[in-house]
PDB file of N, CA and C in Angstrom:
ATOM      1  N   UNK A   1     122.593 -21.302  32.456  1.00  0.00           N
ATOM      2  CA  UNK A   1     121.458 -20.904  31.628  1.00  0.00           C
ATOM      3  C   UNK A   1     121.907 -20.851  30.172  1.00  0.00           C
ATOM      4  N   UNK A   2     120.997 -21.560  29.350  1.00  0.00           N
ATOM      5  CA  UNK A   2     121.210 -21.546  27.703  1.00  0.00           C
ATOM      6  C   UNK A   2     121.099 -19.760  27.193  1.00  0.00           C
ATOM      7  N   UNK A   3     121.740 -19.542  26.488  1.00  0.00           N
ATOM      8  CA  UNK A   3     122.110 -17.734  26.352  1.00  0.00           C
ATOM      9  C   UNK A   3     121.415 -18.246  24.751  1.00  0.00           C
ATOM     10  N   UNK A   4     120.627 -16.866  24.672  1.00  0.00           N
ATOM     11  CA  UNK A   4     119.912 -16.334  23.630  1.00  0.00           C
ATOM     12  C   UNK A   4     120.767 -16.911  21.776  1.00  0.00           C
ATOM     13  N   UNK A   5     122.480 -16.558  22.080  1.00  0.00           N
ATOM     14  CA  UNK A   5     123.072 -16.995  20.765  1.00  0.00           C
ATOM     15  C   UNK A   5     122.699 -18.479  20.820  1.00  0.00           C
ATOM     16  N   UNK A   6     122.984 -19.221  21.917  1.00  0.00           N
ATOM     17  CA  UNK A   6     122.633 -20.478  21.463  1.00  0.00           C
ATOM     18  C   UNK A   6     120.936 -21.144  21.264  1.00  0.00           C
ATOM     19  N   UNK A   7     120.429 -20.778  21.575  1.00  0.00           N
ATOM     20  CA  UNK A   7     119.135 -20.622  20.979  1.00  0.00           C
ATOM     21  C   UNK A   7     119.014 -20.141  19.519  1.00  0.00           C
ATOM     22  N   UNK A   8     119.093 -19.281  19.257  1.00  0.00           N
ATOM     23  CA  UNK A   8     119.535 -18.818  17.787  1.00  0.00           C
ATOM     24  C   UNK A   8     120.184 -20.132  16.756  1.00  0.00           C
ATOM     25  N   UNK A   9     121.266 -20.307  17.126  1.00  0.00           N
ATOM     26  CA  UNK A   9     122.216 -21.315  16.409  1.00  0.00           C
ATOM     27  C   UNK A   9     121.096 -22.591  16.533  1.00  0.00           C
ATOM     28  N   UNK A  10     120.505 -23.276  17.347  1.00  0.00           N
ATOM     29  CA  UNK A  10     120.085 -24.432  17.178  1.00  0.00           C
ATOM     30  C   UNK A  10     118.187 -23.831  16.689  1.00  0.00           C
ATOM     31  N   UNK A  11     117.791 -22.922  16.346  1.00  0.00           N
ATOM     32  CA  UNK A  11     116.780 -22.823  15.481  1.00  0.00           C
ATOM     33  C   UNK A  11     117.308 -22.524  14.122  1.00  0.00           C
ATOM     34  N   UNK A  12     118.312 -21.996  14.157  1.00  0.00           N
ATOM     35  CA  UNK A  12     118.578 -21.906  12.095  1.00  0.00           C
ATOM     36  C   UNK A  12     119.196 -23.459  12.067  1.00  0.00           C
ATOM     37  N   UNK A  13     120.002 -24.304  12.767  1.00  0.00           N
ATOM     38  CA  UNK A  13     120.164 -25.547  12.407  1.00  0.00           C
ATOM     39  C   UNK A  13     118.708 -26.652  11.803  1.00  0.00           C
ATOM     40  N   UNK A  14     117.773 -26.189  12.885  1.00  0.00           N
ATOM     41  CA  UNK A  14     116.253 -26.619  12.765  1.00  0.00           C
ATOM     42  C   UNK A  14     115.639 -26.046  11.290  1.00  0.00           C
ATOM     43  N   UNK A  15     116.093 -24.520  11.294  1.00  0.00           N
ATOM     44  CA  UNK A  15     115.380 -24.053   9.996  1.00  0.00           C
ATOM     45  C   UNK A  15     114.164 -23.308  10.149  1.00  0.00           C
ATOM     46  N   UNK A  16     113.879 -23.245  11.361  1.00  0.00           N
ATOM     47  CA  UNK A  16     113.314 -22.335  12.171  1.00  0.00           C
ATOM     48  C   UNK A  16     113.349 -20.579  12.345  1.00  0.00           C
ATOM     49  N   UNK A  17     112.484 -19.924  12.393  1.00  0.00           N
ATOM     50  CA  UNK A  17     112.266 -19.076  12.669  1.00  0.00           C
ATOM     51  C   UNK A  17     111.831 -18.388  14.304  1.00  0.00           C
ATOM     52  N   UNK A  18     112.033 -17.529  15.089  1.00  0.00           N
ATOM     53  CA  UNK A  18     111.970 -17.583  16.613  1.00  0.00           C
ATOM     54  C   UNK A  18     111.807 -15.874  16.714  1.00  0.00           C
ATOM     55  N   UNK A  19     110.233 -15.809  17.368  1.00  0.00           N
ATOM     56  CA  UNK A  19     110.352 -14.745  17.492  1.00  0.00           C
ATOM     57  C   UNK A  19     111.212 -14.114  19.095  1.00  0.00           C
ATOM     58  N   UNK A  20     111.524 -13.231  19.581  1.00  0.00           N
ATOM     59  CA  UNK A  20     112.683 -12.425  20.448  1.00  0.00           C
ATOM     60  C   UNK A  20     111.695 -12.929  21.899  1.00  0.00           C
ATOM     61  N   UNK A  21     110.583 -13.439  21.986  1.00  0.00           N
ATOM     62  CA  UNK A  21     109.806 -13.726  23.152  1.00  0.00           C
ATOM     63  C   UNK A  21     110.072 -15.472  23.051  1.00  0.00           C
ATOM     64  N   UNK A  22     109.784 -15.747  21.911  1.00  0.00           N
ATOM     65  CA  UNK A  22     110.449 -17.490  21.453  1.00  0.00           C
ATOM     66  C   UNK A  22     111.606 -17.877  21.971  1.00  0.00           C
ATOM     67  N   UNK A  23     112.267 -16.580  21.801  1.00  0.00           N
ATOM     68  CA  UNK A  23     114.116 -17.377  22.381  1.00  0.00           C
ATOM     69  C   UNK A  23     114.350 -16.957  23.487  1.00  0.00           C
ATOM     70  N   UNK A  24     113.460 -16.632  24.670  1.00  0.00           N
ATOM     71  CA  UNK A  24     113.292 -16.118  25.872  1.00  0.00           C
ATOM     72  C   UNK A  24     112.914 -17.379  26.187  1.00  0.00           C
ATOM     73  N   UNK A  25     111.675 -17.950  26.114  1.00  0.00           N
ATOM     74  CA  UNK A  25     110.794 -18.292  26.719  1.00  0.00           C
ATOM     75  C   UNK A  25     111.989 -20.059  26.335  1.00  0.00           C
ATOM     76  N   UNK A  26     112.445 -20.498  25.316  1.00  0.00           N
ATOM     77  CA  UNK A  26     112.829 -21.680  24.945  1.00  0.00           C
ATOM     78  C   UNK A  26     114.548 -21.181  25.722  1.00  0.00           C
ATOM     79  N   UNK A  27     115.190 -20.816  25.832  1.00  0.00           N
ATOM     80  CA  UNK A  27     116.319 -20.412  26.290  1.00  0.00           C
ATOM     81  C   UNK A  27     115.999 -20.737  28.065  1.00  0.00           C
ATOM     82  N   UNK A  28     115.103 -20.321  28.512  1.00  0.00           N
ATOM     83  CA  UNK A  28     114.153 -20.897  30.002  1.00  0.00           C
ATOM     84  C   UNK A  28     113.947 -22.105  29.971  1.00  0.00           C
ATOM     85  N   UNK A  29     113.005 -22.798  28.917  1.00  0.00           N
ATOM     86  CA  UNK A  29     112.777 -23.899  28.915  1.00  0.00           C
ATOM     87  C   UNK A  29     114.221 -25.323  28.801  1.00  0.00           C
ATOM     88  N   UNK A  30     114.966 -24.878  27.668  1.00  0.00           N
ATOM     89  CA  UNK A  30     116.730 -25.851  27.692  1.00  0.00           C
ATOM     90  C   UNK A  30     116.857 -25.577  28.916  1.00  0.00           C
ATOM     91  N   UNK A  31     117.102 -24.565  29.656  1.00  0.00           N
ATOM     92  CA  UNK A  31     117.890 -24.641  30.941  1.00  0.00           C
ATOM     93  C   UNK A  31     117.375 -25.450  31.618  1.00  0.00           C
ATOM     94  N   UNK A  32     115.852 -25.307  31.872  1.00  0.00           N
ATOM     95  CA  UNK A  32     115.223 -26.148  33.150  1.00  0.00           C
ATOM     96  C   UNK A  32     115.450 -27.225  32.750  1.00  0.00           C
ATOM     97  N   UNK A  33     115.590 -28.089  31.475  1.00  0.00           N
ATOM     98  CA  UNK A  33     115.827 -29.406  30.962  1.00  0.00           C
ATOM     99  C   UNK A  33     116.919 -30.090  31.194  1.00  0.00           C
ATOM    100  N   UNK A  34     117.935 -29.226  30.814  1.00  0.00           N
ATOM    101  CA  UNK A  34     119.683 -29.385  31.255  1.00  0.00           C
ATOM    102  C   UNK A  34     119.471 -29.211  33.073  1.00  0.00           C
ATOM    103  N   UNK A  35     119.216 -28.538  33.560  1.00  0.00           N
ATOM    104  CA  UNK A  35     119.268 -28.663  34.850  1.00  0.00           C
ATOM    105  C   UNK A  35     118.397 -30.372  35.518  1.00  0.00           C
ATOM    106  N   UNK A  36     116.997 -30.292  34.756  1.00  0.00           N
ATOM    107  CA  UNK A  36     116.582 -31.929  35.385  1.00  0.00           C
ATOM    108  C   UNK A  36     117.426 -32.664  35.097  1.00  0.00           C
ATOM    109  N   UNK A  37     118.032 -32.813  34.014  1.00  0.00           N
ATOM    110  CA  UNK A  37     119.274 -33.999  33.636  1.00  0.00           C
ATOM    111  C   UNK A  37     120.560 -33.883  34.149  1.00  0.00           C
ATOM    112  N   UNK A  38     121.062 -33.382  34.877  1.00  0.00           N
ATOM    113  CA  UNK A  38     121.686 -33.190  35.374  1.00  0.00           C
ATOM    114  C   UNK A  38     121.722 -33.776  36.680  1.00  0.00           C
ATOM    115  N   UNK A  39     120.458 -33.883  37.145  1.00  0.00           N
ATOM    116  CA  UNK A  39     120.300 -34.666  38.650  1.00  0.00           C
ATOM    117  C   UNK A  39     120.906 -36.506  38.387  1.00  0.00           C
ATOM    118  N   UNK A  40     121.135 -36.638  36.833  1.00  0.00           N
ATOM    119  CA  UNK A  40     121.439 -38.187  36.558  1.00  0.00           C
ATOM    120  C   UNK A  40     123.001 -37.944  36.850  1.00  0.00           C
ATOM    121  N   UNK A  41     124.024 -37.093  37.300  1.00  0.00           N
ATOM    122  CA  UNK A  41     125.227 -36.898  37.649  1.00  0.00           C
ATOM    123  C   UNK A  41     125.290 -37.297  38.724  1.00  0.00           C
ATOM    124  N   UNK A  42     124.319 -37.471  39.465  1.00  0.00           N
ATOM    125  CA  UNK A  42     124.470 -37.313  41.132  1.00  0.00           C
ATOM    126  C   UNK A  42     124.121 -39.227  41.376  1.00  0.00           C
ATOM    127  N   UNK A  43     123.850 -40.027  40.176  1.00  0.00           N
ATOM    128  CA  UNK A  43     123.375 -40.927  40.547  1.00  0.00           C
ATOM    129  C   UNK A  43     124.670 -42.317  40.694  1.00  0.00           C
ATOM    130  N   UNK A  44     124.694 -42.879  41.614  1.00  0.00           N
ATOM    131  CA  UNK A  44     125.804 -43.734  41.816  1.00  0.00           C
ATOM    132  C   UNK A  44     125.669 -45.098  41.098  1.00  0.00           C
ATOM    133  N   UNK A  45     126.397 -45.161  40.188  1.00  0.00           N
ATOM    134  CA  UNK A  45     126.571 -46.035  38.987  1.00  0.00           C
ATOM    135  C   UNK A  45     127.845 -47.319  39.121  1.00  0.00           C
ATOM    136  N   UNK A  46     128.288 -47.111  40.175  1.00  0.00           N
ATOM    137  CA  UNK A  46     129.783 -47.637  40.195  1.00  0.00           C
ATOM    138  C   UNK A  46     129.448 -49.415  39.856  1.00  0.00           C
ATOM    139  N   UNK A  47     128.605 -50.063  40.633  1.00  0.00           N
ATOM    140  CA  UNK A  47     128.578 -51.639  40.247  1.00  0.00           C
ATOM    141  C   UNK A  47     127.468 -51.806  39.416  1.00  0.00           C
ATOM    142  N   UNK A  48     127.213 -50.891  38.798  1.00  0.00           N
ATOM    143  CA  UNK A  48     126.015 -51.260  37.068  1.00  0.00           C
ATOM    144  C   UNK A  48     126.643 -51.373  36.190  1.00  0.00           C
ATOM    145  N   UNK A  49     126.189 -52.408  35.853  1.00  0.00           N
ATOM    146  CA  UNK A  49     127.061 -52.952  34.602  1.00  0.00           C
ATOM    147  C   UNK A  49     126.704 -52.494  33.364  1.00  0.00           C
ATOM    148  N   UNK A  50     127.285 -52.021  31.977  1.00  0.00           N
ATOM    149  CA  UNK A  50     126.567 -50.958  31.018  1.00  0.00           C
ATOM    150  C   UNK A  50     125.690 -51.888  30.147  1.00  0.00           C
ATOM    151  N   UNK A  51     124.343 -51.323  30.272  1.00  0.00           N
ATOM    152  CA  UNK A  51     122.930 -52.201  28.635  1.00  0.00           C
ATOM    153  C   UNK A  51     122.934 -51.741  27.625  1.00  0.00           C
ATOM    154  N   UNK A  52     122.662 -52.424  26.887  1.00  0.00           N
ATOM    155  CA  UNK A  52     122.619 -51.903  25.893  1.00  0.00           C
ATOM    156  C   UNK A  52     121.273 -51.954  25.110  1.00  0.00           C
ATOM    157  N   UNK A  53     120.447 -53.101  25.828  1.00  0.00           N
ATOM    158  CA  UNK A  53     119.078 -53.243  25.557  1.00  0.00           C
ATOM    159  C   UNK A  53     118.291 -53.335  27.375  1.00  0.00           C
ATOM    160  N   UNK A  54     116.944 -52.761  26.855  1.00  0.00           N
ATOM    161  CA  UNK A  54     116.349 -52.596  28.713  1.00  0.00           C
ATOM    162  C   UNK A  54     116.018 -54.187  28.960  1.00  0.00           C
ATOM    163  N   UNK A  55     115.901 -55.080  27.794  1.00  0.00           N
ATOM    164  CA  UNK A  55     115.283 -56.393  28.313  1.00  0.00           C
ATOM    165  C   UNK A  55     116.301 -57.389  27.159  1.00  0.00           C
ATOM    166  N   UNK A  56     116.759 -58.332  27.551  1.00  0.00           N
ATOM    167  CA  UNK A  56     117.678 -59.236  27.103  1.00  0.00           C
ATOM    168  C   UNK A  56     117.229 -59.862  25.359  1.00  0.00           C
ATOM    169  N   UNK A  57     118.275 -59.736  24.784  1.00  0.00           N
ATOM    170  CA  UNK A  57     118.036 -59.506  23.153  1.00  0.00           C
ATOM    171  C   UNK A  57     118.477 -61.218  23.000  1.00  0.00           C
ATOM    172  N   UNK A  58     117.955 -62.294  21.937  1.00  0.00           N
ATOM    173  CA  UNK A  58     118.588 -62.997  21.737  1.00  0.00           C
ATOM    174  C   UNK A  58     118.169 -63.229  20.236  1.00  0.00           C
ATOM    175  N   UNK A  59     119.237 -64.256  18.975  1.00  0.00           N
ATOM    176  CA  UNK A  59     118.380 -64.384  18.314  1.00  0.00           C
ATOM    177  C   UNK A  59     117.331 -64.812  17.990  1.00  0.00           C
ATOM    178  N   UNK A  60     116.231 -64.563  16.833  1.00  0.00           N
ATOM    179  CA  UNK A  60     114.896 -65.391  16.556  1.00  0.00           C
ATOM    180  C   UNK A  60     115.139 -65.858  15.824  1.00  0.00           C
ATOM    181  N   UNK A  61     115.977 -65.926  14.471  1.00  0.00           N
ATOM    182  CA  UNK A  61     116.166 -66.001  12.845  1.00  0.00           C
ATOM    183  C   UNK A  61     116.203 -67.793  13.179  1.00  0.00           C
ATOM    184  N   UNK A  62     115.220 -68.688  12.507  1.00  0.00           N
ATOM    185  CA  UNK A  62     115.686 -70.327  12.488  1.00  0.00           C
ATOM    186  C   UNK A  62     117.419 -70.546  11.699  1.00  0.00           C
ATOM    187  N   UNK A  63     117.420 -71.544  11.476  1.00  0.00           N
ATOM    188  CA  UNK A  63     118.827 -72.306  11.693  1.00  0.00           C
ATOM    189  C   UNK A  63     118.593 -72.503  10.096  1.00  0.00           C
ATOM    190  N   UNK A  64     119.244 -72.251   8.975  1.00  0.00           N
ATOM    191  CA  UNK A  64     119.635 -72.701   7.910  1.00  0.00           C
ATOM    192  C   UNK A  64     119.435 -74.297   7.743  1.00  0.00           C
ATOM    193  N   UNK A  65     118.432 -74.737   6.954  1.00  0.00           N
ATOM    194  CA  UNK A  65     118.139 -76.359   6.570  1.00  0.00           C
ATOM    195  C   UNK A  65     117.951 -76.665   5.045  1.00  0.00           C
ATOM    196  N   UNK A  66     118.670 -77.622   4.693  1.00  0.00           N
ATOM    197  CA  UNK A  66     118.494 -77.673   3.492  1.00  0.00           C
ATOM    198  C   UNK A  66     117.348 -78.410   3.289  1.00  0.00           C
ATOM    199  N   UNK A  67     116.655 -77.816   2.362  1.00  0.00           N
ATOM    200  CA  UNK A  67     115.323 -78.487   1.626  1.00  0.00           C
ATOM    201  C   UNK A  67     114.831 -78.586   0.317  1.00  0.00           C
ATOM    202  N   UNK A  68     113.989 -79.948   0.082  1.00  0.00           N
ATOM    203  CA  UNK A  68     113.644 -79.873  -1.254  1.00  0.00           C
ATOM    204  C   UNK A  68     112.947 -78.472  -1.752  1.00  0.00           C
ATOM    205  N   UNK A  69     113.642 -77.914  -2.821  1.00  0.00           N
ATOM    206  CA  UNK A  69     112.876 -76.894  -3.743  1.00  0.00           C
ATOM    207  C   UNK A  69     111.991 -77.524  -4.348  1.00  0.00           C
ATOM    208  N   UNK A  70     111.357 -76.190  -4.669  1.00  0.00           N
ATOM    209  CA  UNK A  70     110.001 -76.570  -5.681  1.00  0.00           C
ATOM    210  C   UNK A  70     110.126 -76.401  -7.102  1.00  0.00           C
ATOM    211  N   UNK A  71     109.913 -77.334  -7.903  1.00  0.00           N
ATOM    212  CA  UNK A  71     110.238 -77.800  -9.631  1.00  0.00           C
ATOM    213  C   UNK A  71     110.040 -76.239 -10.214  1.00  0.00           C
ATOM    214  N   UNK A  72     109.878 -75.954 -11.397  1.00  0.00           N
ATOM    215  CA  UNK A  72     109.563 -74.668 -11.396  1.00  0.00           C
ATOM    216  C   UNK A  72     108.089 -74.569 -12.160  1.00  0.00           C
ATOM    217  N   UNK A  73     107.921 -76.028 -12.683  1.00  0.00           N
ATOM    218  CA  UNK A  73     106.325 -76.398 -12.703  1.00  0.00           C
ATOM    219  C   UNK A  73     105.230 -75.735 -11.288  1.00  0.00           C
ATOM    220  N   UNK A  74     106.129 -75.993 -10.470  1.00  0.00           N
ATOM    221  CA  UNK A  74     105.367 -76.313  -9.259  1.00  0.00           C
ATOM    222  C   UNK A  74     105.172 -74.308  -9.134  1.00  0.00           C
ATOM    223  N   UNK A  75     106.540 -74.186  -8.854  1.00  0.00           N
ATOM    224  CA  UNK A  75     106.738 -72.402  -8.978  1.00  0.00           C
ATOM    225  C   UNK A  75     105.897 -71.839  -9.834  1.00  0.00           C
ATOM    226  N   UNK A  76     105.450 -71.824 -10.507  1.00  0.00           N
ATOM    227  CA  UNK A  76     104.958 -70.952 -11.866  1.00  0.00           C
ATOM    228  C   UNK A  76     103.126 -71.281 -11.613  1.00  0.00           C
ATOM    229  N   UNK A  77     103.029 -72.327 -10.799  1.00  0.00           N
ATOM    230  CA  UNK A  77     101.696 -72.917 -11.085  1.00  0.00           C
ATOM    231  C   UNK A  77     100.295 -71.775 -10.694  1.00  0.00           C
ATOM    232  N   UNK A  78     100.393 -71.061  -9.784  1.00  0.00           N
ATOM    233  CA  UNK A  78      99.491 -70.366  -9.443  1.00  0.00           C
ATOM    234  C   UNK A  78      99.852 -68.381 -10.201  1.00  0.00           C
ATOM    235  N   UNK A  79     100.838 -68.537 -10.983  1.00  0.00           N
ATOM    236  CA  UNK A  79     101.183 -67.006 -11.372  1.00  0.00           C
ATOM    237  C   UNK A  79     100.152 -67.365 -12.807  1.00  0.00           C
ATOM    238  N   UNK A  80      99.750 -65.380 -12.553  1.00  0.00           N
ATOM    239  CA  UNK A  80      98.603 -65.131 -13.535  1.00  0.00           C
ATOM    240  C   UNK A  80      99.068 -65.254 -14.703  1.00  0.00           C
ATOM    241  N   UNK A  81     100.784 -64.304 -14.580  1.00  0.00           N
ATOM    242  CA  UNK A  81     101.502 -63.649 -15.796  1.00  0.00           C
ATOM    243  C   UNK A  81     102.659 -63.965 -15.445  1.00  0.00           C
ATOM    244  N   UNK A  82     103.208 -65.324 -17.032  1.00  0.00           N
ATOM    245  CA  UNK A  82     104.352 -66.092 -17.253  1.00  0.00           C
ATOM    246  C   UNK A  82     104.478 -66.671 -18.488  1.00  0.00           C
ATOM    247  N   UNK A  83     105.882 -66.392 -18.914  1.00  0.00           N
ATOM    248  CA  UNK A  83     106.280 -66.095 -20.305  1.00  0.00           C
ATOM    249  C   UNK A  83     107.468 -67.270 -20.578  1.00  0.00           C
ATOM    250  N   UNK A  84     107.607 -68.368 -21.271  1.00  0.00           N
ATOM    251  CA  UNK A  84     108.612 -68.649 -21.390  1.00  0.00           C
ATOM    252  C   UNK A  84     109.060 -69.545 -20.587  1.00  0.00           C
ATOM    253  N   UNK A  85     108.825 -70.401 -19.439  1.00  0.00           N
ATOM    254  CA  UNK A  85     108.956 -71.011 -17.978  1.00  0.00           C
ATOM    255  C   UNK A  85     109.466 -69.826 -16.895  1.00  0.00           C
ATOM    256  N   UNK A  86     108.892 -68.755 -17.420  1.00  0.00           N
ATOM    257  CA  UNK A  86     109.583 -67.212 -16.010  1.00  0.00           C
ATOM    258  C   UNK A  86     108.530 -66.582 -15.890  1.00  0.00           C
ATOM    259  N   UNK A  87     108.434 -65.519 -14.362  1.00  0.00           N
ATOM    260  CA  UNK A  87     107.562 -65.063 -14.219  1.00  0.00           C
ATOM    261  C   UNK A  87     107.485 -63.783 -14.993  1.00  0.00           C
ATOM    262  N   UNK A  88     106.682 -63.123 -15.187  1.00  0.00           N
ATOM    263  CA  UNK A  88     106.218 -62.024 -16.065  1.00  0.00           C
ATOM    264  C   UNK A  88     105.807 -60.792 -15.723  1.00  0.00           C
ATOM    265  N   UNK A  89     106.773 -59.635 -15.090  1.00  0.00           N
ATOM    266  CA  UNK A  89     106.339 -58.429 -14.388  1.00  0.00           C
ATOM    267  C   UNK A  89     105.772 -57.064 -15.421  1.00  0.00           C
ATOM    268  N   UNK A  90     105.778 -56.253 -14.809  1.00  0.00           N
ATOM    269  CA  UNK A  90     105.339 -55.046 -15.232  1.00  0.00           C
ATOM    270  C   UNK A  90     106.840 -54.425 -16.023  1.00  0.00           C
ATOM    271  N   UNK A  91     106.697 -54.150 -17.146  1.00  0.00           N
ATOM    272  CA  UNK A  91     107.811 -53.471 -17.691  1.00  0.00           C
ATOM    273  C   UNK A  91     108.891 -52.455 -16.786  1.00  0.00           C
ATOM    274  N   UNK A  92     109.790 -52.575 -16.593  1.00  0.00           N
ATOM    275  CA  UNK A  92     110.851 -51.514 -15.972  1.00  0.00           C
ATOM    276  C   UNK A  92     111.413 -49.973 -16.802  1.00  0.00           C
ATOM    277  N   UNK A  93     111.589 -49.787 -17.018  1.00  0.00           N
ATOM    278  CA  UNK A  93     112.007 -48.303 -17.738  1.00  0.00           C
ATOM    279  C   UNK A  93     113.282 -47.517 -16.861  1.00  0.00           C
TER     280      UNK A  93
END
């Protein structure tokens, strides 16, 4: 059973406040939690192999191709605000 100090310690970590019926009632509640998880001790694991994802990860990212760029005529052609052959933002500060 989770004891009252440790209840305490993990609500000031939280920043929490707990009234003396709060750390009763949650000191009950960790235990019964730690006790359901605990039934995963009993479970026979020996030929599972460890995941690391529940469904098989591969990459998506395409393949690096070199291609014609666009002139900077071409770049600039649809911007509202451009100064100089560059584009033209909002001042920085």
């Amino acid at each position: 059973m989770i004891d009252k100090k440790t209840v305490e310690h993990v609500a000031s970590l939280a920043r929490i406040k707990l009234t003396d019926e709060e750390i009763a009632k949650f000191s009950e509640d960790l235990s019964g939690i730690l006790d359901a998880f605990s039934s995963l001790n009993e479970v026979d694991i020996e030929d599972v192999k460890p995941s690391f994802h529940a469904i098989e990860m591969k990459n998506v990212v395409r393949e690096d191709k070199k291609e014609e760029c666009l002139s900077q005529e071409e770049a600039l052609a649809n911007a509202e605000q451009k100064e100089d052959k560059m584009f033209k933002g909002p001042r920085a500060v």
